[in-house]
C-alpha atoms as a PDB file:
ATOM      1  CA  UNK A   1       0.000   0.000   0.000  1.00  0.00           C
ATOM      2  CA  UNK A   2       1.210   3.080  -0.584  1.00  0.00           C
ATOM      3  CA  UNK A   3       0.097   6.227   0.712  1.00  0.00           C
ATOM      4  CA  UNK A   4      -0.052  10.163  -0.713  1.00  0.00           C
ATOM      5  CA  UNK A   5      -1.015  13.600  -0.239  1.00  0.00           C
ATOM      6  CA  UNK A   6      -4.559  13.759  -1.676  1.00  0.00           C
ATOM      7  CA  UNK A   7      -3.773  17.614  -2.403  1.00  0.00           C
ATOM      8  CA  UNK A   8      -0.993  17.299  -4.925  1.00  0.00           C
ATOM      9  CA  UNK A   9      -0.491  13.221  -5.406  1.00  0.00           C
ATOM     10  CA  UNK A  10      -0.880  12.455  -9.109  1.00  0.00           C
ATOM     11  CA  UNK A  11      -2.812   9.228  -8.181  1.00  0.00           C
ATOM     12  CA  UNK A  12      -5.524  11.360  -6.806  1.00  0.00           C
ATOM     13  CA  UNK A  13      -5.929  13.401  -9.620  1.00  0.00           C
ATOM     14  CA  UNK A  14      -8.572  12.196 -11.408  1.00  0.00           C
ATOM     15  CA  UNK A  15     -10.670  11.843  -7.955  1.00  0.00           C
ATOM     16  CA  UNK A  16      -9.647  15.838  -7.710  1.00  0.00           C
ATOM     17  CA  UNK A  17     -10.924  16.345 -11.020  1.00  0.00           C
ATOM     18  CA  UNK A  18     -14.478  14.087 -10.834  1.00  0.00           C
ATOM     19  CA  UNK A  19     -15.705  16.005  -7.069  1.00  0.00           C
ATOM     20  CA  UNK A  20     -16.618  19.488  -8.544  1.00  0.00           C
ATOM     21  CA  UNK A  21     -18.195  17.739 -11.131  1.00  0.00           C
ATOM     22  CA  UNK A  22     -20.573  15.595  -9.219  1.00  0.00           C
ATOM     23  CA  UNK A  23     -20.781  18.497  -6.318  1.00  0.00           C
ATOM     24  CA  UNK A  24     -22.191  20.470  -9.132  1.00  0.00           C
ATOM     25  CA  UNK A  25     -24.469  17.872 -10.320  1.00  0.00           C
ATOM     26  CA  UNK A  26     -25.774  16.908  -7.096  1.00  0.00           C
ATOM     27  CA  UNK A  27     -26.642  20.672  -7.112  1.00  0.00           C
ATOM     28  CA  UNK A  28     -28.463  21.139 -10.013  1.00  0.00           C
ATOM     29  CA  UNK A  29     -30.835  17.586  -8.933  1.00  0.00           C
ATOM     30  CA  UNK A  30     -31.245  18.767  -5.951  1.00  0.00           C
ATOM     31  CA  UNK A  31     -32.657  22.142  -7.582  1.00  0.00           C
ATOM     32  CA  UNK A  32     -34.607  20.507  -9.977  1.00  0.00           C
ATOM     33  CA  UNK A  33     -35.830  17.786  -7.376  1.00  0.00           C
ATOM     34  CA  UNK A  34     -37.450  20.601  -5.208  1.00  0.00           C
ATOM     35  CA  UNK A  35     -38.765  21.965  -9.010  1.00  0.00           C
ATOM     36  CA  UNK A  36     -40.726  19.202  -8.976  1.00  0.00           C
ATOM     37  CA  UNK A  37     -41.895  18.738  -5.559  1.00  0.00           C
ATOM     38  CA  UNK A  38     -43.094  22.361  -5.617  1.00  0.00           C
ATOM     39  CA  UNK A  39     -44.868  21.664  -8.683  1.00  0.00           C
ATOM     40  CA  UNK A  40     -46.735  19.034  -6.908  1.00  0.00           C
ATOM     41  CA  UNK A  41     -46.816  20.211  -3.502  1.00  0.00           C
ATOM     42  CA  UNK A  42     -46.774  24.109  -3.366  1.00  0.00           C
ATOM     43  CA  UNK A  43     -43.782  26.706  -2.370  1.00  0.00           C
ATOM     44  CA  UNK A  44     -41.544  25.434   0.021  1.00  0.00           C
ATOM     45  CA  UNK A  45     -41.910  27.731   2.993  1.00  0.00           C
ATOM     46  CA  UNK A  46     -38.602  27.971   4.362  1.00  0.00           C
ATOM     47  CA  UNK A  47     -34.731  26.853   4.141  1.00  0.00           C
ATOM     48  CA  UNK A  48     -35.518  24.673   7.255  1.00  0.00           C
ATOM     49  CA  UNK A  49     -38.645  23.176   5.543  1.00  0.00           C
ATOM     50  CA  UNK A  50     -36.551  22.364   1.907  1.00  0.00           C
ATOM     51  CA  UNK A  51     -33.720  21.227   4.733  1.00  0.00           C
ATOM     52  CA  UNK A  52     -36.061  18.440   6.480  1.00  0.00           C
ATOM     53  CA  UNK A  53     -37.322  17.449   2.546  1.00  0.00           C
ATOM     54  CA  UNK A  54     -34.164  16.930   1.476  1.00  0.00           C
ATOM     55  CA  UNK A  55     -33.463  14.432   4.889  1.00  0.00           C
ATOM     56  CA  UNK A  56     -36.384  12.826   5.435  1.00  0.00           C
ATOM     57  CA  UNK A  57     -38.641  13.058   2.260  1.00  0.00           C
ATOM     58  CA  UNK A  58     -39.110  10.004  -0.121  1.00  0.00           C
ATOM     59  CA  UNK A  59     -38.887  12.150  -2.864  1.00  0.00           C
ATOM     60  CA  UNK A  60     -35.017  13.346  -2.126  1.00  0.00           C
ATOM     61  CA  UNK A  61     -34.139   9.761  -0.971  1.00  0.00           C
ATOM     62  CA  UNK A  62     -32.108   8.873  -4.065  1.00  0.00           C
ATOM     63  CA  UNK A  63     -30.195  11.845  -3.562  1.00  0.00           C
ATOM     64  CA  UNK A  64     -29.056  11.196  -0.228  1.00  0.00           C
ATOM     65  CA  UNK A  65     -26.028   8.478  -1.307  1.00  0.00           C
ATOM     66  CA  UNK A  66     -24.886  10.373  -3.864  1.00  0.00           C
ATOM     67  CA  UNK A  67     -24.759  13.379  -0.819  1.00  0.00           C
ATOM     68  CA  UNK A  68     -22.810  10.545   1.306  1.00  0.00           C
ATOM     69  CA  UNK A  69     -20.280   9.623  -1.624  1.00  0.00           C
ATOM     70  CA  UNK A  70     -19.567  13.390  -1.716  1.00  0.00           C
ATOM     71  CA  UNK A  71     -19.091  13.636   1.942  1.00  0.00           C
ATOM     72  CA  UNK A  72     -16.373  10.518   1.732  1.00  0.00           C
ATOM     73  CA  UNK A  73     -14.363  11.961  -1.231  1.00  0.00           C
ATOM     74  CA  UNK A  74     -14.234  15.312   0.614  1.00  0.00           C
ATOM     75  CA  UNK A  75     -12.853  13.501   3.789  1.00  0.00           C
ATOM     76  CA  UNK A  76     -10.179  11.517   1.929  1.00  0.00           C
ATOM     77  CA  UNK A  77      -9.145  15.089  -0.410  1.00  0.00           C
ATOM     78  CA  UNK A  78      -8.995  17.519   2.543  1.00  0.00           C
ATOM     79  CA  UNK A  79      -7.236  14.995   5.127  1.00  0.00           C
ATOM     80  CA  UNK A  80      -4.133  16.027   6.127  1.00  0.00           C
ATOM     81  CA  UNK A  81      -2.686  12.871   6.880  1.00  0.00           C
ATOM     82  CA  UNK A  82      -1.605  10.955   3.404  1.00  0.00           C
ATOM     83  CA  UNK A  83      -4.198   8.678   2.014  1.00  0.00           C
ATOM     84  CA  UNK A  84      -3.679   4.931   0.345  1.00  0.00           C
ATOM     85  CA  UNK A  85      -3.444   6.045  -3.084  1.00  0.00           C
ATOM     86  CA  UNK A  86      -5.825   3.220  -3.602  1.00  0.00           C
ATOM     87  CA  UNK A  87      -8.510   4.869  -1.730  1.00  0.00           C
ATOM     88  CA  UNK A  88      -9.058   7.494  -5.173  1.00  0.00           C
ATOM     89  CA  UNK A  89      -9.721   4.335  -7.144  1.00  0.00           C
ATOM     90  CA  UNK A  90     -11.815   2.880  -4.781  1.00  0.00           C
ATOM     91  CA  UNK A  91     -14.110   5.641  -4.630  1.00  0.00           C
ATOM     92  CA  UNK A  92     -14.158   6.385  -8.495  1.00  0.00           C
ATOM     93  CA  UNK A  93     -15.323   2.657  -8.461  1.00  0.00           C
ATOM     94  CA  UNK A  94     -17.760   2.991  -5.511  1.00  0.00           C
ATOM     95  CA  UNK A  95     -19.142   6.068  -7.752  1.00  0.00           C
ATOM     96  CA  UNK A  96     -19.196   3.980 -11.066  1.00  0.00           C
ATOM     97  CA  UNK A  97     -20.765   1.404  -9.213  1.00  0.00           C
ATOM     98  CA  UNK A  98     -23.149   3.843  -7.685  1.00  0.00           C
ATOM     99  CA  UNK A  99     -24.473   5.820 -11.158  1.00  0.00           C
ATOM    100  CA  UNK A 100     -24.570   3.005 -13.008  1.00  0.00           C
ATOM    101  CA  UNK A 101     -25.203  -0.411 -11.913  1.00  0.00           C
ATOM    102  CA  UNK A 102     -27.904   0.678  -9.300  1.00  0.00           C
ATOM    103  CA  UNK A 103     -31.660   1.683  -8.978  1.00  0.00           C
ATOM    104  CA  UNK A 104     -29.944   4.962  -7.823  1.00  0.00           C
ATOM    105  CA  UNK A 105     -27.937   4.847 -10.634  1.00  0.00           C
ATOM    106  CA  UNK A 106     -31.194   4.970 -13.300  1.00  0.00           C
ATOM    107  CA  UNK A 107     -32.663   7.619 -11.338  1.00  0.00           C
ATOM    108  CA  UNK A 108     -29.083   9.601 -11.624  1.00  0.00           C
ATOM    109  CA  UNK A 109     -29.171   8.711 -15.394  1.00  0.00           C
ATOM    110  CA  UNK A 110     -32.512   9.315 -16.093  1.00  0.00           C
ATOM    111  CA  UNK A 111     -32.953  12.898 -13.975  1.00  0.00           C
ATOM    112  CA  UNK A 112     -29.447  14.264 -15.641  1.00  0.00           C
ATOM    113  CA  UNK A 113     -30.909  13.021 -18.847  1.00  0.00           C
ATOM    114  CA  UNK A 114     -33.947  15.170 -18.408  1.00  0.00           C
ATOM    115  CA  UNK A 115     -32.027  18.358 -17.205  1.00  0.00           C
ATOM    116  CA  UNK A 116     -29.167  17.841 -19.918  1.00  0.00           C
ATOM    117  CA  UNK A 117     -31.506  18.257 -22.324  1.00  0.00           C
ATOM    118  CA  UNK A 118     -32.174  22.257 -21.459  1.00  0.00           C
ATOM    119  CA  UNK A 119     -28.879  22.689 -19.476  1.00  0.00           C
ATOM    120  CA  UNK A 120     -26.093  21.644 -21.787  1.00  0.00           C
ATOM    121  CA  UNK A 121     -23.491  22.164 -19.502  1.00  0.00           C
ATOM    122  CA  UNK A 122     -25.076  18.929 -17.493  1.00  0.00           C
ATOM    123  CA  UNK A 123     -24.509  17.390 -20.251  1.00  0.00           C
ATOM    124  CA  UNK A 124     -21.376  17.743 -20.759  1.00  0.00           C
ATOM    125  CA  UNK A 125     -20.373  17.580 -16.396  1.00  0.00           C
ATOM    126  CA  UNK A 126     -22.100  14.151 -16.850  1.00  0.00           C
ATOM    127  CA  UNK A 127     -20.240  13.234 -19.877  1.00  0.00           C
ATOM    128  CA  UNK A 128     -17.062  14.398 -17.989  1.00  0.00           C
ATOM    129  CA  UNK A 129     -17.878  12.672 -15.129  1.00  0.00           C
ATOM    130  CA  UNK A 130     -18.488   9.161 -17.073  1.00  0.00           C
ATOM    131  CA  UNK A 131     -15.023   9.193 -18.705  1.00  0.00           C
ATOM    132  CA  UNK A 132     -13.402   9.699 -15.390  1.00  0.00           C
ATOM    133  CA  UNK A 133     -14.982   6.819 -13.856  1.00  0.00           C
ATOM    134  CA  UNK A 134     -14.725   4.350 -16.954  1.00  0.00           C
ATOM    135  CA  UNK A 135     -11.601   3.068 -16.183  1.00  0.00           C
ATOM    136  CA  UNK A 136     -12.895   1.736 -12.752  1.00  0.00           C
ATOM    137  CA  UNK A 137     -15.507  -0.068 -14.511  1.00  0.00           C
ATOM    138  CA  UNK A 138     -16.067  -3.952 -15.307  1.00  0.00           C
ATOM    139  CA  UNK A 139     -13.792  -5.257 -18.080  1.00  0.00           C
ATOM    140  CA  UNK A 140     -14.592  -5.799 -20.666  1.00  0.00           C
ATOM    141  CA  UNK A 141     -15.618  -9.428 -21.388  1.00  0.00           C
ATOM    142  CA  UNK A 142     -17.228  -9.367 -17.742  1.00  0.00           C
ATOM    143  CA  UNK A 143     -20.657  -8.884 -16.479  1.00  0.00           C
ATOM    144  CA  UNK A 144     -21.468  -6.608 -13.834  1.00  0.00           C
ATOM    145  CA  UNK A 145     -22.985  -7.661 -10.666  1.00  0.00           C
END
């Protein structure tokens, strides 16, 4: 095992890279998640009421992992003791794993899907996003489980 500074170690580049992308993401759901809800529910009343929603609401509840896996990547990228440099690949995988291969995953792909198509640059984040985290996916030649 060998262990790095998450700030500046090449091996934790592309995890550097792929966490403002999905931050911003995440955002732009999250805004267009509480779109819909007030569509269907009314105005949300106050930043405590969109705050409890967001926690405790079915609605939100497929954005809460994604919220989690952007809580781990910040701890491992602003720890300032060095990190396995296997711990970047390990969460590009978990994320792969995560936005793909789950019923999270379609709900990711299908709500960017929907926003990409009048927000280009979602598009292209998501695109972005997908080639970072290709090269922690299945071979190819092997099934994903």
């Amino acid at each position: 095992m060998t262990v790095g500074n998450p700030a500046s170690d090449p091996a934790f580049e592309p995890l550097r890279t792929f966490r403002p992308l999905l931050l911003k993401a995440h955002k732009i759901l999250m805004d267009a998640e509480k779109d819909r809800y007030e569509a269907h529910h009314g105005a949300i009343a106050t930043k405590g009421d969109y705050l409890r929603l967001v926690l405790e609401h079915e609605q939100f509840s497929w954005l809460r992992p994604i919220s989690q896996l952007i809580v781990q990547i910040d701890e491992v990228l602003m720890s300032k003791q060095p990190q396995p440099q296997e711990r970047a690949s390990e969460l590009l995988n978990q994320a792969r794993h995560l936005l793909h291969d789950t019923e999270i995953g379609q709900v990711f792909q299908d709500r960017t899907q929907l926003v990409a198509r009048s927000n280009p640059e979602m598009a292209a984040m998501t695109q972005r996003m997908d080639e970072l985290m290709q090269p922690y996916g299945p071979e190819q030649g092997s099934s994903a489980t």
